[in-house]
PDB file of N, CA and C in Angstrom:
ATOM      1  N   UNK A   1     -20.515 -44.850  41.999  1.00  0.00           N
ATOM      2  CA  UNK A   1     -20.975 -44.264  43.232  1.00  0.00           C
ATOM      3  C   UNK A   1     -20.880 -45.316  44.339  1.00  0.00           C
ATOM      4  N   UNK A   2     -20.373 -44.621  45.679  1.00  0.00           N
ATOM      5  CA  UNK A   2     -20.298 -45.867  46.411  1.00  0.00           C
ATOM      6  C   UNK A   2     -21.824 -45.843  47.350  1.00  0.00           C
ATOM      7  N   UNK A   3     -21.823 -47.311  48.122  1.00  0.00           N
ATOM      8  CA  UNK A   3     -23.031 -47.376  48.786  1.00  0.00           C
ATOM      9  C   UNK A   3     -23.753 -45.994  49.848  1.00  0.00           C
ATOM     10  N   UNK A   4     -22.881 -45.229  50.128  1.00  0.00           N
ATOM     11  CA  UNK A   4     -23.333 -44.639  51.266  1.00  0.00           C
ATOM     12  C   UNK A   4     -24.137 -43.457  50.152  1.00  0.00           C
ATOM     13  N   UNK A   5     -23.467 -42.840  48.976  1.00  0.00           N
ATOM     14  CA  UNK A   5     -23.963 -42.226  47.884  1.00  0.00           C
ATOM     15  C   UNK A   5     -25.409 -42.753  47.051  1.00  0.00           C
ATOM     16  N   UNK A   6     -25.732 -43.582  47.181  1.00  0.00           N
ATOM     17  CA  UNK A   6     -26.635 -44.221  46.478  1.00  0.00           C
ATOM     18  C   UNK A   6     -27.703 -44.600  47.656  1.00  0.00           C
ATOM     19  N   UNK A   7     -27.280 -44.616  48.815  1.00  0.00           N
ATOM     20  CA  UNK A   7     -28.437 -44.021  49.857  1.00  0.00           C
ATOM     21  C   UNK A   7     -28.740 -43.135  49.772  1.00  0.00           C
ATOM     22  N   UNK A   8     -27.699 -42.134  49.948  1.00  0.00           N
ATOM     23  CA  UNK A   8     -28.434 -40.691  50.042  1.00  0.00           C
ATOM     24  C   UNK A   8     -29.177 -40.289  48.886  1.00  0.00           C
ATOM     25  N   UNK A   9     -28.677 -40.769  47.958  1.00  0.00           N
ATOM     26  CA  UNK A   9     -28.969 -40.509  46.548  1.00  0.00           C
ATOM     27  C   UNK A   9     -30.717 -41.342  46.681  1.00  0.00           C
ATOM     28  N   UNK A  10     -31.082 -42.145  47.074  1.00  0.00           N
ATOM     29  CA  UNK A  10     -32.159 -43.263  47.017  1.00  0.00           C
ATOM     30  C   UNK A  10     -33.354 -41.815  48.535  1.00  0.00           C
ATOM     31  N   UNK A  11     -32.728 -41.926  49.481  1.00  0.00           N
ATOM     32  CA  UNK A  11     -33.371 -41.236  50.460  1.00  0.00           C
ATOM     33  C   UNK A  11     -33.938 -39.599  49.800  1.00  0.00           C
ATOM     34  N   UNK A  12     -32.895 -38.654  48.976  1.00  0.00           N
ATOM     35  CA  UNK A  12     -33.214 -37.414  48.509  1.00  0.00           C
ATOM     36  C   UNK A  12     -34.570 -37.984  47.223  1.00  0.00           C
ATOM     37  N   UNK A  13     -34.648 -39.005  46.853  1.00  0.00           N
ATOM     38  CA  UNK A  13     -35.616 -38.815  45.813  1.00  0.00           C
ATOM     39  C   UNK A  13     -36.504 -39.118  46.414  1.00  0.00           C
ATOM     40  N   UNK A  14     -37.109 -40.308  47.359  1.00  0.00           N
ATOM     41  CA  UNK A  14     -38.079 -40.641  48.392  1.00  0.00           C
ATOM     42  C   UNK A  14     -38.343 -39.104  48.507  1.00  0.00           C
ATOM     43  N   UNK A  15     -37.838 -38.545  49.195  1.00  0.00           N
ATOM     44  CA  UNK A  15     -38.077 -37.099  50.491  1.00  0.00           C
ATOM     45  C   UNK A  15     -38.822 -36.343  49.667  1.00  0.00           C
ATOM     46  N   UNK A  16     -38.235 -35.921  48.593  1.00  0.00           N
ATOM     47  CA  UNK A  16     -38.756 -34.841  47.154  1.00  0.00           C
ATOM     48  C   UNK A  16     -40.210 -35.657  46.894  1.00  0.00           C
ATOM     49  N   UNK A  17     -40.545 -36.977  46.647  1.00  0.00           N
ATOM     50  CA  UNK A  17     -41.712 -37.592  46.223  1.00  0.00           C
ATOM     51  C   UNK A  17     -42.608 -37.574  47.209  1.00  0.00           C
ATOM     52  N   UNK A  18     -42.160 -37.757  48.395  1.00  0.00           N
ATOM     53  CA  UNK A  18     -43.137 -37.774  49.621  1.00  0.00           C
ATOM     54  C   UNK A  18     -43.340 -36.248  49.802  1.00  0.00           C
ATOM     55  N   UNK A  19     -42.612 -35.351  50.040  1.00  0.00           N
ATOM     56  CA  UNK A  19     -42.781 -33.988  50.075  1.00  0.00           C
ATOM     57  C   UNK A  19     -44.253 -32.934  48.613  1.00  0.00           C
ATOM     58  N   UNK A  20     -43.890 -33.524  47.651  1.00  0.00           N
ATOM     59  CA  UNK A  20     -44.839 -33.482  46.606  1.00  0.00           C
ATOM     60  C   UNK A  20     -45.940 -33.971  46.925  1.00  0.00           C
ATOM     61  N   UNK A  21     -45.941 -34.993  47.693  1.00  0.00           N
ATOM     62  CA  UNK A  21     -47.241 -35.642  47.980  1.00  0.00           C
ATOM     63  C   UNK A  21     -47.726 -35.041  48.788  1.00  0.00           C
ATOM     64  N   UNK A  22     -46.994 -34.434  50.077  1.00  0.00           N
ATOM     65  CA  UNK A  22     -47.498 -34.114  51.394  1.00  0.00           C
ATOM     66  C   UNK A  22     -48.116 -32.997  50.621  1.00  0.00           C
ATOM     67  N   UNK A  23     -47.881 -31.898  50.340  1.00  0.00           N
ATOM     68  CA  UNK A  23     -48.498 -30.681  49.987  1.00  0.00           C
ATOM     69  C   UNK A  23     -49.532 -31.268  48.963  1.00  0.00           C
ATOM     70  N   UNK A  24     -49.954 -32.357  48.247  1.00  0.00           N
ATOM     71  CA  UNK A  24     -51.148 -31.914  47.915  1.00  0.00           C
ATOM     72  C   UNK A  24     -52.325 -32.624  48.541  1.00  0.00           C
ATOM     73  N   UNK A  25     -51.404 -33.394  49.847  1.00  0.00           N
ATOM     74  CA  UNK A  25     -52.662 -33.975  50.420  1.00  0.00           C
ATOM     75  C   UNK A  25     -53.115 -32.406  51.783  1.00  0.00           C
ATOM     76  N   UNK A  26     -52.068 -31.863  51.813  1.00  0.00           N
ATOM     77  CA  UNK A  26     -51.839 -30.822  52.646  1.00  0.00           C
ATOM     78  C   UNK A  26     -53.102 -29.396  52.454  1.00  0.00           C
ATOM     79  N   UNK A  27     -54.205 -29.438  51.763  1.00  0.00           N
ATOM     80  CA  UNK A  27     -54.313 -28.982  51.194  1.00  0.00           C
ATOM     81  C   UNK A  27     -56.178 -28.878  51.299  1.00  0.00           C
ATOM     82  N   UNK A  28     -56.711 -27.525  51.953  1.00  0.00           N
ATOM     83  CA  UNK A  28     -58.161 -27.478  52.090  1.00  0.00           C
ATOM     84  C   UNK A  28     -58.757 -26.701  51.412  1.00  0.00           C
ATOM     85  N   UNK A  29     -60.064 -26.790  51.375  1.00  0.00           N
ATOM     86  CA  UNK A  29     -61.100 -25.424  50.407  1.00  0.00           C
ATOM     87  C   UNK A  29     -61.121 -24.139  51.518  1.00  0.00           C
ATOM     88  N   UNK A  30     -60.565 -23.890  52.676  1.00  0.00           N
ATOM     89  CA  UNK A  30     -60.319 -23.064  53.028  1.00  0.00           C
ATOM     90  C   UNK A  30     -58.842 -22.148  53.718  1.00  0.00           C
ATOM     91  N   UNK A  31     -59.131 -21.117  52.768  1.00  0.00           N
ATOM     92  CA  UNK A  31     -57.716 -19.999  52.504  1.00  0.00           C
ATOM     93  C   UNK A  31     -57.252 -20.098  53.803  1.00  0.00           C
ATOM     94  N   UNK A  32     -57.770 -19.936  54.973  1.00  0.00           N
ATOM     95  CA  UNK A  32     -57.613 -19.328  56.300  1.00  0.00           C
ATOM     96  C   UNK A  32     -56.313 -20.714  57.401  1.00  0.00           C
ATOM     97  N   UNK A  33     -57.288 -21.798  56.590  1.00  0.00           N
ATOM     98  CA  UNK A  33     -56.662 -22.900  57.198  1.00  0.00           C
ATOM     99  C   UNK A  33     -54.985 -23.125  56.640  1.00  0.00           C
ATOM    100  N   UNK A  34     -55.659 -22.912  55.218  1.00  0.00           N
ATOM    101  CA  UNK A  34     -54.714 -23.299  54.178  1.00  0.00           C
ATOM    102  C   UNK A  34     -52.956 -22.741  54.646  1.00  0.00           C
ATOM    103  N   UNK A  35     -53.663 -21.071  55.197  1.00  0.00           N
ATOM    104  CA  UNK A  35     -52.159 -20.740  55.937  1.00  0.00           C
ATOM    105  C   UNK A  35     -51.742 -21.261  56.962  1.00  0.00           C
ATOM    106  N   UNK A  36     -52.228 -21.819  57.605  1.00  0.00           N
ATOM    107  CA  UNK A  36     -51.757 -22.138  58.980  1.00  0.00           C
ATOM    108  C   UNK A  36     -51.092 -23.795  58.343  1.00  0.00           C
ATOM    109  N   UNK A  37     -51.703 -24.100  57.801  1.00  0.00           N
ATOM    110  CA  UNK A  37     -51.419 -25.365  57.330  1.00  0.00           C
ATOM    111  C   UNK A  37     -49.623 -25.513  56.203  1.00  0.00           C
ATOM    112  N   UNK A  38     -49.452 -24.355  55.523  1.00  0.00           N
ATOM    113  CA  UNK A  38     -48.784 -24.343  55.136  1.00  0.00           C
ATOM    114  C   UNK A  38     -47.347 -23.663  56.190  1.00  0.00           C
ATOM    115  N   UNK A  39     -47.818 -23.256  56.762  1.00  0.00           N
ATOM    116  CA  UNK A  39     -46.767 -22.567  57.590  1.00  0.00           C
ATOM    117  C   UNK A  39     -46.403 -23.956  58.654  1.00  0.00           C
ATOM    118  N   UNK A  40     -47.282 -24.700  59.119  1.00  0.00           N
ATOM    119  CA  UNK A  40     -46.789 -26.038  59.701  1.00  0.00           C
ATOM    120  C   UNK A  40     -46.281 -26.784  58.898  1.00  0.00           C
ATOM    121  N   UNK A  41     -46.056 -26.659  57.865  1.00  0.00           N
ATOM    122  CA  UNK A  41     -45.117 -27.433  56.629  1.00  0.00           C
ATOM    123  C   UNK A  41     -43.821 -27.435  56.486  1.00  0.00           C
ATOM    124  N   UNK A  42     -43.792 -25.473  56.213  1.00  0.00           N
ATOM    125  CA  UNK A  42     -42.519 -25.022  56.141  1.00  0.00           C
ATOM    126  C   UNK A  42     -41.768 -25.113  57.462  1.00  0.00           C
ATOM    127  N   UNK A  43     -42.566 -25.331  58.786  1.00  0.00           N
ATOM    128  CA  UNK A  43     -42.074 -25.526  59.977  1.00  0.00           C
ATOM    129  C   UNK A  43     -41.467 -27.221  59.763  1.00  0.00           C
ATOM    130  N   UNK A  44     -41.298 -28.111  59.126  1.00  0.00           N
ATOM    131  CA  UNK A  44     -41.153 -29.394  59.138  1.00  0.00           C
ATOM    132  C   UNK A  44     -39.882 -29.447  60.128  1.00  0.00           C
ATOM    133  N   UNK A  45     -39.344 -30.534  60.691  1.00  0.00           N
ATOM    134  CA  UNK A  45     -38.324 -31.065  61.177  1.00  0.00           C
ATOM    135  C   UNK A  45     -36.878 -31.850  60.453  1.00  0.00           C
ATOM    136  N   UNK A  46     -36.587 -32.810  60.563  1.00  0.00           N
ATOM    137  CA  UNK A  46     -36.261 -33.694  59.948  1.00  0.00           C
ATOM    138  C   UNK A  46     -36.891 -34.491  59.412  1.00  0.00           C
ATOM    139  N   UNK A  47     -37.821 -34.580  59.198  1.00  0.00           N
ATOM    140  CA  UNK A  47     -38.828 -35.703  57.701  1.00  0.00           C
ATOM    141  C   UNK A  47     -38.473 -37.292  58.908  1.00  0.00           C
ATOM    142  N   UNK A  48     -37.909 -37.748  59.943  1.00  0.00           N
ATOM    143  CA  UNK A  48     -37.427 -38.703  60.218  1.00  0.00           C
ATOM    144  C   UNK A  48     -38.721 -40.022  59.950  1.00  0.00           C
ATOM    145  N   UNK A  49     -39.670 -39.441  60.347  1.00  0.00           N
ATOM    146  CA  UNK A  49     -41.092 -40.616  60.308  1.00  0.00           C
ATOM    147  C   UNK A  49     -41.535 -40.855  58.958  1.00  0.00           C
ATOM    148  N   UNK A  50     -41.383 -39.927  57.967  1.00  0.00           N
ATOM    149  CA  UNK A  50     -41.709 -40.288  56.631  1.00  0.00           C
ATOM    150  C   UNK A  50     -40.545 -40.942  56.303  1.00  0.00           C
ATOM    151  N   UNK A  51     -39.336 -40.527  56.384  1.00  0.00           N
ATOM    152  CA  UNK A  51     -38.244 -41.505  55.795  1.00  0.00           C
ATOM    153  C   UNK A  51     -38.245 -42.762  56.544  1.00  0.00           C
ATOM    154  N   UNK A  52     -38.352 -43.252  58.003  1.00  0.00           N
ATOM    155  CA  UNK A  52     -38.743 -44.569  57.884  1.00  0.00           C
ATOM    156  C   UNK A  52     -39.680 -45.398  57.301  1.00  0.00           C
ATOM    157  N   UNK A  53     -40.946 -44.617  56.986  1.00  0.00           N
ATOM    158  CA  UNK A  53     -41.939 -45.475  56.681  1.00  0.00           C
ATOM    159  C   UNK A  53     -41.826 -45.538  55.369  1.00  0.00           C
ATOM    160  N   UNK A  54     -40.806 -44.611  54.390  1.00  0.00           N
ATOM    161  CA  UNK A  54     -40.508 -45.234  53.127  1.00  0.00           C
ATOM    162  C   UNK A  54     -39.414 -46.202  52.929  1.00  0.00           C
ATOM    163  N   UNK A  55     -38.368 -46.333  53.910  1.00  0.00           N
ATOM    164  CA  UNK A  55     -37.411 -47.407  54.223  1.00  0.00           C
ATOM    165  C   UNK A  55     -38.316 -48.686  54.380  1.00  0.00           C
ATOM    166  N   UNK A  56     -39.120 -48.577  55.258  1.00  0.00           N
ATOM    167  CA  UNK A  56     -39.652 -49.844  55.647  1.00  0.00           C
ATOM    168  C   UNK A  56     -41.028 -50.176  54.460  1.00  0.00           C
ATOM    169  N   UNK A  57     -41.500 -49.442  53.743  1.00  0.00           N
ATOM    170  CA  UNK A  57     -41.884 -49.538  52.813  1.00  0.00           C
ATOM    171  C   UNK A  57     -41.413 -50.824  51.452  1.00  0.00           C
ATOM    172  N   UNK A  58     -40.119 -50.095  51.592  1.00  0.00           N
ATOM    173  CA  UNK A  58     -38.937 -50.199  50.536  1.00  0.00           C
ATOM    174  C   UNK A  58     -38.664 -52.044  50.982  1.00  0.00           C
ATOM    175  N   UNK A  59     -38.242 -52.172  52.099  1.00  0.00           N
ATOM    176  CA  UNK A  59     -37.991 -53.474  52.655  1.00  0.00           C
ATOM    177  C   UNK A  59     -38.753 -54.372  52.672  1.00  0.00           C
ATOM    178  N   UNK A  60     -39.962 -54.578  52.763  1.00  0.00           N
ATOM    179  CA  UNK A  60     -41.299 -55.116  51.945  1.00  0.00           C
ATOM    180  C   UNK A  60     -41.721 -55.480  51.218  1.00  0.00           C
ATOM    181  N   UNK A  61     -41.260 -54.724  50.529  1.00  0.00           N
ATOM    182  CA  UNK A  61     -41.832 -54.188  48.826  1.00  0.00           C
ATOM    183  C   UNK A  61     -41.347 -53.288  47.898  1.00  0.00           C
ATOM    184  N   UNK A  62     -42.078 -52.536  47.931  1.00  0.00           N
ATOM    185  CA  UNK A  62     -41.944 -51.055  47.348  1.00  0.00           C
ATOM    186  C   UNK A  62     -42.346 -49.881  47.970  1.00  0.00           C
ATOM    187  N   UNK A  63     -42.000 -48.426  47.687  1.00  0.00           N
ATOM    188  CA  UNK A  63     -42.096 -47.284  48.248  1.00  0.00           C
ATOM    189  C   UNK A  63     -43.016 -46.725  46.757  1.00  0.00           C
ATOM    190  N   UNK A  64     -44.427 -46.662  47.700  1.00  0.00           N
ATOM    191  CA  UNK A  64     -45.095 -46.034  46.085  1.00  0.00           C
ATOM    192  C   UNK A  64     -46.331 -44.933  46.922  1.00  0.00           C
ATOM    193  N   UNK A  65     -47.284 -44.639  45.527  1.00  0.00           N
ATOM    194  CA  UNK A  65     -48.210 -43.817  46.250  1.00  0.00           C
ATOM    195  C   UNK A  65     -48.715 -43.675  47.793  1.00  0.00           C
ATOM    196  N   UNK A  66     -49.248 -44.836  47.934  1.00  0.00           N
ATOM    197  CA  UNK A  66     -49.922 -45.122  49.091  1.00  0.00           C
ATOM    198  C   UNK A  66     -48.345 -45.018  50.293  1.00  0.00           C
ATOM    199  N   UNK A  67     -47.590 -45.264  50.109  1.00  0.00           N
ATOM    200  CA  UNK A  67     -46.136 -45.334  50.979  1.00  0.00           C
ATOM    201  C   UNK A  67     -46.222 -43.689  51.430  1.00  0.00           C
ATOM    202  N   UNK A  68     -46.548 -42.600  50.180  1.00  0.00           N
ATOM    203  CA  UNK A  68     -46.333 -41.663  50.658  1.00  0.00           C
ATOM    204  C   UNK A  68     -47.310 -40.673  51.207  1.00  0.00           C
ATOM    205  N   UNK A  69     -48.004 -41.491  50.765  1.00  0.00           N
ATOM    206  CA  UNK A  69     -49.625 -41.091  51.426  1.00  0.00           C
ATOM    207  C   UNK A  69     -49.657 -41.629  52.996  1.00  0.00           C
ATOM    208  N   UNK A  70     -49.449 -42.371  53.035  1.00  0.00           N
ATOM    209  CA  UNK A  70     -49.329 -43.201  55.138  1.00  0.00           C
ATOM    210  C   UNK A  70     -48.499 -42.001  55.829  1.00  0.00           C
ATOM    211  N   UNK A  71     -46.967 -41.841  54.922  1.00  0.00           N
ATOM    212  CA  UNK A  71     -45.717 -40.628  55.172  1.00  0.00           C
ATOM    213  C   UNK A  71     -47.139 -39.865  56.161  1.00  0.00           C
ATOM    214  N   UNK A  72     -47.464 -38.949  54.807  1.00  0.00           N
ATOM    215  CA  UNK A  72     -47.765 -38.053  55.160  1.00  0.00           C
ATOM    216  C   UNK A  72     -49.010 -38.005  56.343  1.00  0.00           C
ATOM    217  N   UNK A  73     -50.113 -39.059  56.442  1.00  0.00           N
ATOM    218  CA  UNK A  73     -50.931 -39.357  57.390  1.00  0.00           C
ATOM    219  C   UNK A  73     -49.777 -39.166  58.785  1.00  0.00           C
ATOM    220  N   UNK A  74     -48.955 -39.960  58.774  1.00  0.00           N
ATOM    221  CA  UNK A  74     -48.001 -39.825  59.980  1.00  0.00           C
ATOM    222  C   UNK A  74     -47.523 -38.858  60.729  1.00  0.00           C
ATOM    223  N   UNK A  75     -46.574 -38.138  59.748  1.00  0.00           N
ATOM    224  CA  UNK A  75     -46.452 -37.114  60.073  1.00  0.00           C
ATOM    225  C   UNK A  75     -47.179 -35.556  60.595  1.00  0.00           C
ATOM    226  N   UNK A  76     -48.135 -35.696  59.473  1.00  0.00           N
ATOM    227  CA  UNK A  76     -49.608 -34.850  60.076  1.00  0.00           C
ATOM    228  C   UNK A  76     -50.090 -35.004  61.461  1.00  0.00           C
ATOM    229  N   UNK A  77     -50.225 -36.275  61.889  1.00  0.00           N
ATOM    230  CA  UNK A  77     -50.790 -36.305  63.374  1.00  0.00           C
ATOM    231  C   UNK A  77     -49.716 -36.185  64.190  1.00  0.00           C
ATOM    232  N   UNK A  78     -48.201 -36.151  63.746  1.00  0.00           N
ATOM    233  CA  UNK A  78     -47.231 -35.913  64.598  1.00  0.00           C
ATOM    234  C   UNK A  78     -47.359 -34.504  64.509  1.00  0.00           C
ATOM    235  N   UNK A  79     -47.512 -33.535  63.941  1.00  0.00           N
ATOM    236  CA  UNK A  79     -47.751 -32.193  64.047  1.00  0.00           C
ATOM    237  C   UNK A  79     -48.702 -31.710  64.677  1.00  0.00           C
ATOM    238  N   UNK A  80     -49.892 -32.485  64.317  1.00  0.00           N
ATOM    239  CA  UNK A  80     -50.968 -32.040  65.239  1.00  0.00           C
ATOM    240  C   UNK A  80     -50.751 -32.573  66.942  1.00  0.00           C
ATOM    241  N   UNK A  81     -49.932 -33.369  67.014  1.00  0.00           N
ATOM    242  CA  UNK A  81     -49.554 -33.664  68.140  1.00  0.00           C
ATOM    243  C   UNK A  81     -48.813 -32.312  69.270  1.00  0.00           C
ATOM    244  N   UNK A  82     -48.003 -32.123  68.301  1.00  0.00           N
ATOM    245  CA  UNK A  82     -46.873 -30.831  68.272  1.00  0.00           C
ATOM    246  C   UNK A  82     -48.253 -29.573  68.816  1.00  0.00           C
ATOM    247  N   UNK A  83     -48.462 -29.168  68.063  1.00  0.00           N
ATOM    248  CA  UNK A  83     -49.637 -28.032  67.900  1.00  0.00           C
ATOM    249  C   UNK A  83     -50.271 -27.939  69.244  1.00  0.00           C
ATOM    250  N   UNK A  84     -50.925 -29.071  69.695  1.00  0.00           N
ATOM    251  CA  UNK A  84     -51.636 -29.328  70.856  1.00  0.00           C
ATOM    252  C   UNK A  84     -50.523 -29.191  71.874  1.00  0.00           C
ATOM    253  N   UNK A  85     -49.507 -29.799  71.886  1.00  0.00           N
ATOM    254  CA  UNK A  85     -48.836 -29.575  73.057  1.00  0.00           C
ATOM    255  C   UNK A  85     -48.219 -28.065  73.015  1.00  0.00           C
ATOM    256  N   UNK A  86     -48.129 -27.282  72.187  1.00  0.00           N
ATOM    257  CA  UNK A  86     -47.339 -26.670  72.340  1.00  0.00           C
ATOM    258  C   UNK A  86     -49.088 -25.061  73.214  1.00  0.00           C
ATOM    259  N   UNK A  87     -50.184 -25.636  72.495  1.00  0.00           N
ATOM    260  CA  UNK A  87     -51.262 -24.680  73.347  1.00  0.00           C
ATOM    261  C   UNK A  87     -51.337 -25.748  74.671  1.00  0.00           C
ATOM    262  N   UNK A  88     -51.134 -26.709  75.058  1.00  0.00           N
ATOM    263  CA  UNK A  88     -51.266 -26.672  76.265  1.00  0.00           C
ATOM    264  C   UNK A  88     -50.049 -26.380  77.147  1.00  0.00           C
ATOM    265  N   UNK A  89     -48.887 -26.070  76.971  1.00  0.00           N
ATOM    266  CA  UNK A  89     -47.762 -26.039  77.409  1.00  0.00           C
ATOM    267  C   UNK A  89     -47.453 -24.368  76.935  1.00  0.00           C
ATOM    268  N   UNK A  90     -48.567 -23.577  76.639  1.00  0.00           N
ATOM    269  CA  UNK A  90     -48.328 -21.899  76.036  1.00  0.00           C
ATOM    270  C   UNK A  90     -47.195 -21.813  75.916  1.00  0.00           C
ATOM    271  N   UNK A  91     -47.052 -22.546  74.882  1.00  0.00           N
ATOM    272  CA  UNK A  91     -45.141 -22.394  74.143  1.00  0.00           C
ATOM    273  C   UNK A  91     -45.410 -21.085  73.446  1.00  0.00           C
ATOM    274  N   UNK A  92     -44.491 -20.366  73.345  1.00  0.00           N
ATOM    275  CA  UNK A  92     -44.352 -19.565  71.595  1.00  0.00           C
ATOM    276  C   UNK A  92     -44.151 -19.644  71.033  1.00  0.00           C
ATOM    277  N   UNK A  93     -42.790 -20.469  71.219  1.00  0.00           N
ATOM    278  CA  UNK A  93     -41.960 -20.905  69.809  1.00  0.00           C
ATOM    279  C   UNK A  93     -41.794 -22.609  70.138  1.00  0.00           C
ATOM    280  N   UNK A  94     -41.302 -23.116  69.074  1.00  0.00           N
ATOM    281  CA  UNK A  94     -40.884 -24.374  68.537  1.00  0.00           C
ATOM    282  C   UNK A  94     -40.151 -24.286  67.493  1.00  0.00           C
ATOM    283  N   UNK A  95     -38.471 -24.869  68.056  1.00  0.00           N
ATOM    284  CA  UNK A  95     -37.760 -24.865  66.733  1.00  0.00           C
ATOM    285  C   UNK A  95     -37.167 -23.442  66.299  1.00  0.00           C
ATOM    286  N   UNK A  96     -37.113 -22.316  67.139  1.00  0.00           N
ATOM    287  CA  UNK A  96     -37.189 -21.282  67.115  1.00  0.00           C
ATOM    288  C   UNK A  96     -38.117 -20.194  66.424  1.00  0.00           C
ATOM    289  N   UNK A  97     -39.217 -20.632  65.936  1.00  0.00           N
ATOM    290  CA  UNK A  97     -40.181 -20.181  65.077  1.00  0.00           C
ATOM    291  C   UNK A  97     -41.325 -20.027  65.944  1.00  0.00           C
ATOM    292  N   UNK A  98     -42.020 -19.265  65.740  1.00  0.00           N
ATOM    293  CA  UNK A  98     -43.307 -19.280  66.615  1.00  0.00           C
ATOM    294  C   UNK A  98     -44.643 -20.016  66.074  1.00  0.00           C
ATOM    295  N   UNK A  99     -44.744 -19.995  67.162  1.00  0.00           N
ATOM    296  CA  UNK A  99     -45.908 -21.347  67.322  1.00  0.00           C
ATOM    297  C   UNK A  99     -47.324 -20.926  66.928  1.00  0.00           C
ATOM    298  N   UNK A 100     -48.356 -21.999  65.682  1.00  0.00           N
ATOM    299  CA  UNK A 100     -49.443 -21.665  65.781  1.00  0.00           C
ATOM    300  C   UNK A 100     -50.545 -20.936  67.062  1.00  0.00           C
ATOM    301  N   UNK A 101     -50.489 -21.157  67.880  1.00  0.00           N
ATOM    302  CA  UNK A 101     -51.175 -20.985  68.872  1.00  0.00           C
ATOM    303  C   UNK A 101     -50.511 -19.197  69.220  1.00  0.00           C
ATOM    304  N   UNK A 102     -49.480 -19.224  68.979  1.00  0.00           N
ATOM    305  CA  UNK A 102     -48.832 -17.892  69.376  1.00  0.00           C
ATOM    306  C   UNK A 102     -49.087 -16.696  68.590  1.00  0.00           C
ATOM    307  N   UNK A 103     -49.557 -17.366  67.009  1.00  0.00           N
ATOM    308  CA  UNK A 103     -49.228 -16.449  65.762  1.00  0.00           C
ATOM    309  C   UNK A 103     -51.013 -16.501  65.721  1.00  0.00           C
ATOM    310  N   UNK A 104     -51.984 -16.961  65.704  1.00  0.00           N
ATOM    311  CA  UNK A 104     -53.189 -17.405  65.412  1.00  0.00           C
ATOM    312  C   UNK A 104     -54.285 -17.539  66.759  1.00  0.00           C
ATOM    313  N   UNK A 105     -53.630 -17.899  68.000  1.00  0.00           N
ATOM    314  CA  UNK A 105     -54.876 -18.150  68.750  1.00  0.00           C
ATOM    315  C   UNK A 105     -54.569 -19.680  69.244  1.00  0.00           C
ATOM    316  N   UNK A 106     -55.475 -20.167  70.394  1.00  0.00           N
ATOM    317  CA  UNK A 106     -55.207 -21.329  70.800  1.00  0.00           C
ATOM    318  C   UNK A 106     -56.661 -21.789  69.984  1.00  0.00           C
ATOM    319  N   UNK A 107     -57.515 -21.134  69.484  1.00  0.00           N
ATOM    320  CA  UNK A 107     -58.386 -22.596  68.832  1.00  0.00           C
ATOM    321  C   UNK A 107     -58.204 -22.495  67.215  1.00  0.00           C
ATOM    322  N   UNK A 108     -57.842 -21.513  67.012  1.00  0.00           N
ATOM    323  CA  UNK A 108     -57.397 -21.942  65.416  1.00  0.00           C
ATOM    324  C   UNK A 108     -56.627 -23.060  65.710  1.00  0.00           C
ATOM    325  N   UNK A 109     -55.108 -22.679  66.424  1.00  0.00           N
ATOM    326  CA  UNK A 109     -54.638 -24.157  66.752  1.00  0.00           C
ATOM    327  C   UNK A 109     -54.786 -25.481  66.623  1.00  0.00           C
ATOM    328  N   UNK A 110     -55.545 -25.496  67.330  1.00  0.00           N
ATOM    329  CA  UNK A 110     -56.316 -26.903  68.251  1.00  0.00           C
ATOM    330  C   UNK A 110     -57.539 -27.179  66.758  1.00  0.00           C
ATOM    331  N   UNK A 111     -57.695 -26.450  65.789  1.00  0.00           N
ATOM    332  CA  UNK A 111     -58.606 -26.836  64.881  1.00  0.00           C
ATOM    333  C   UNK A 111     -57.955 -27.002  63.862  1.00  0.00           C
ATOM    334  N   UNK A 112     -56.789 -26.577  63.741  1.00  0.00           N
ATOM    335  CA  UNK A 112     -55.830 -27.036  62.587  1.00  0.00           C
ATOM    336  C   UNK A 112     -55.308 -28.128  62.808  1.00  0.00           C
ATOM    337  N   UNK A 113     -54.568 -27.746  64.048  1.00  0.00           N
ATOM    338  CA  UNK A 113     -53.979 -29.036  64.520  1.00  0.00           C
ATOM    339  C   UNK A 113     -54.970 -30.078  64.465  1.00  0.00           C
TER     340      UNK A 113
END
């Protein structure tokens, strides 16, 4: 396999491990949240902030639990970032999908988020 293969190959198993992780840190004692929460999941982007912080992980050290546990801290407040702007900016959609605030309300939103 050449180098550029054995990145991608190195990056797809990170993504799958951090992704496993995200959903079970993703994850409350309430049903109500639980959807909104999961539907901002399946809304993901490009993963770009979790895959650096397991690159730079990796360059350090190692890419382990806690690597994908930070991932996912990261990314979470980049969503909740998302969420908020998108009720103060009465978006509907994002990404072509519609937006918590659109599908739910602006304080479910703002409380998920």
């Amino acid at each position: 396999m050449d180098l550029l293969g054995e990145i991608k190959q190195f990056l797809q198993t990170k993504l799958q491990a951090y992704e496993q992780q995200n959903k079970q840190l993703m994850h409350s004692q309430l049903p109500a949240l639980d959807k909104v929460l999961i539907y901002m999941q399946e809304s993901n982007g490009k993963q770009i902030r979790p895959l650096f912080t397991m690159l730079s992980a990796e360059l350090i050290g190692q890419c382990n639990e806690k690597t994908y546990r930070i991932a996912s801290l990261i990314e979470t407040l980049h969503m909740a970032t998302l969420v908020h702007d998108d009720v103060v900016d009465e978006a509907d959609q994002r990404r072509g999908k519609p937006t918590p605030n659109y599908l739910w309300g602006n304080k479910v939103a703002v409380l998920s988020g």
